[in-house]
Protein backbone atom coordinates (compact mmCIF):
# COMPACT_ATOMS: atom_id res chain seq x y z
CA UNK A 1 0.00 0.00 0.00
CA UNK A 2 1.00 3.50 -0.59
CA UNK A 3 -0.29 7.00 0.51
CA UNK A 4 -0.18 10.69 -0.64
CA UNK A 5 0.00 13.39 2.41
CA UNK A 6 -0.99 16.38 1.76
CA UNK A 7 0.42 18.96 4.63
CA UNK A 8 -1.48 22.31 4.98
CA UNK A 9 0.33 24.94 6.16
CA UNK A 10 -1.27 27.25 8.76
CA UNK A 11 -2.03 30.24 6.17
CA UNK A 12 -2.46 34.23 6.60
CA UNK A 13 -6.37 34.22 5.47
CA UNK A 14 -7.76 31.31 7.57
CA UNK A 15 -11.55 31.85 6.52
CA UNK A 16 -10.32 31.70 3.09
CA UNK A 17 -8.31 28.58 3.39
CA UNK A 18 -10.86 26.86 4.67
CA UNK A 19 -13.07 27.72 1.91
CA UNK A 20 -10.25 26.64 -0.34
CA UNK A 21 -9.73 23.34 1.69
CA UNK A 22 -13.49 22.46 1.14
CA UNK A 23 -13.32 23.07 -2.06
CA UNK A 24 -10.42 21.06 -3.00
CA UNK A 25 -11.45 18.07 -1.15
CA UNK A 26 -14.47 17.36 -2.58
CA UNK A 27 -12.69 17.51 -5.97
CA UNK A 28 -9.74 15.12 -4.12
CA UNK A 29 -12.46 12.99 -3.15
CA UNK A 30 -13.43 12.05 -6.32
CA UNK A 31 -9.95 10.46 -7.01
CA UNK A 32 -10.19 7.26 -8.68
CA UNK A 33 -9.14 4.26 -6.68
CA UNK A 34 -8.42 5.60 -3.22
CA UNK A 35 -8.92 2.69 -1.09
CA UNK A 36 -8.88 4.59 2.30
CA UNK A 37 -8.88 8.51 3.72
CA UNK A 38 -8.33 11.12 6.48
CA UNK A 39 -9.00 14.33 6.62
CA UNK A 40 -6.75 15.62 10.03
CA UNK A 41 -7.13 18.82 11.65
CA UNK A 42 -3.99 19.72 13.74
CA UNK A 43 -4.33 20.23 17.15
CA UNK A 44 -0.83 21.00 17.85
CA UNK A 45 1.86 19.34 18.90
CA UNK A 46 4.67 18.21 21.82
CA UNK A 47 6.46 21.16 21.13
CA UNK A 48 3.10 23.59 21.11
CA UNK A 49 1.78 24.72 17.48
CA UNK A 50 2.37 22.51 14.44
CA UNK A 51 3.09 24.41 11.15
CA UNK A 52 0.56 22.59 9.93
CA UNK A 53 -2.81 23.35 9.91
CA UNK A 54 -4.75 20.52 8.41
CA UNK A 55 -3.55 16.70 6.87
CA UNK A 56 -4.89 14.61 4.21
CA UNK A 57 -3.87 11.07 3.48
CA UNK A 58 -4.74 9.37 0.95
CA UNK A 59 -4.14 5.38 0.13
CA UNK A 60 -4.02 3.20 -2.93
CA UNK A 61 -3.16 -0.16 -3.35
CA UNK A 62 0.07 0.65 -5.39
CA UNK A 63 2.33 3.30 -7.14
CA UNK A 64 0.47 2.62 -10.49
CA UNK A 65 -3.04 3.04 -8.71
CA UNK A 66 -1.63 6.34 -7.17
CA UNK A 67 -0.08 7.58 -10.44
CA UNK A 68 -3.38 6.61 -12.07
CA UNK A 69 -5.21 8.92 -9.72
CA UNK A 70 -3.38 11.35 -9.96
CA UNK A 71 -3.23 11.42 -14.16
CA UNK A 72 -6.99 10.89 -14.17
CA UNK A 73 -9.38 14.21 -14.89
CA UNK A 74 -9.93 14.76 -11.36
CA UNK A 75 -6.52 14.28 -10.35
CA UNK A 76 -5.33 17.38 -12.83
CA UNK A 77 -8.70 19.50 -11.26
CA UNK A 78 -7.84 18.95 -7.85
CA UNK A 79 -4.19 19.86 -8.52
CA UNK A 80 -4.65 22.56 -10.41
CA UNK A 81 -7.23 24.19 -7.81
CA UNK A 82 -4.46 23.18 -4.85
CA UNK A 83 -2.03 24.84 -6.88
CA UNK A 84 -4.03 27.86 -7.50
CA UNK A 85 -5.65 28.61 -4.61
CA UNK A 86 -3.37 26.82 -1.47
CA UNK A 87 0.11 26.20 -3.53
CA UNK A 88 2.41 27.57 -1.28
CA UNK A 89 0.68 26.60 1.71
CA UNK A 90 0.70 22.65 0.34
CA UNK A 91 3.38 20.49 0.94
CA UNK A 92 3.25 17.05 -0.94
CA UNK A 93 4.60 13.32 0.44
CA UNK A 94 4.29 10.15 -1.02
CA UNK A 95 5.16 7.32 1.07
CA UNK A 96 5.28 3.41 1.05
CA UNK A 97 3.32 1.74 4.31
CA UNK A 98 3.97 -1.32 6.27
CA UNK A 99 1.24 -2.59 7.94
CA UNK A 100 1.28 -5.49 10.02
């Protein structure tokens, strides 16, 4: 299994990020063959406040069902509006998981 992270930085305009956020993950949603999701909102951390405000992982069965999301239509929409709208607040992990 595999996953995509998606790490939202806390932004300047927090109404408008969050209007942003919803709007990008109903279009992330719609992803073809996620097999599993969550949608985090950061409540800090050990050290007090994360730099992150919100996380979203997403899992596929494998790099080609990943990479086929993310070629598909609403892979290049949802980018595209996370690029335009959150881009610099977005940082982007991929990541192989070990599950017992």
């Amino acid at each position: 299994m595999v996953k995509m992270t998606i790490l939202f930085r806390h932004p300047l305009d927090e109404a408008n990020f969050e209007q942003h956020y919803v709007d990008a993950l109903a279009l992330i949603e719609k992803l073809p063959n996620i097999q599993r999701r969550q949608a985090c909102l950061v409540l800090g951390s050990p050290a007090g406040r994360s730099p992150y405000r919100r996380i979203l992982e997403l899992y596929f069965a494998d790099n080609d069902q990943m990479d086929a999301a993310l070629r598909s239509a609403e892979g290049a929409a949802a980018g595209a509006l996370l690029m335009r709208t959150i881009g610099r607040d977005v940082e982007i992990i991929f990541a192989d998981v070990y599950e017992e």
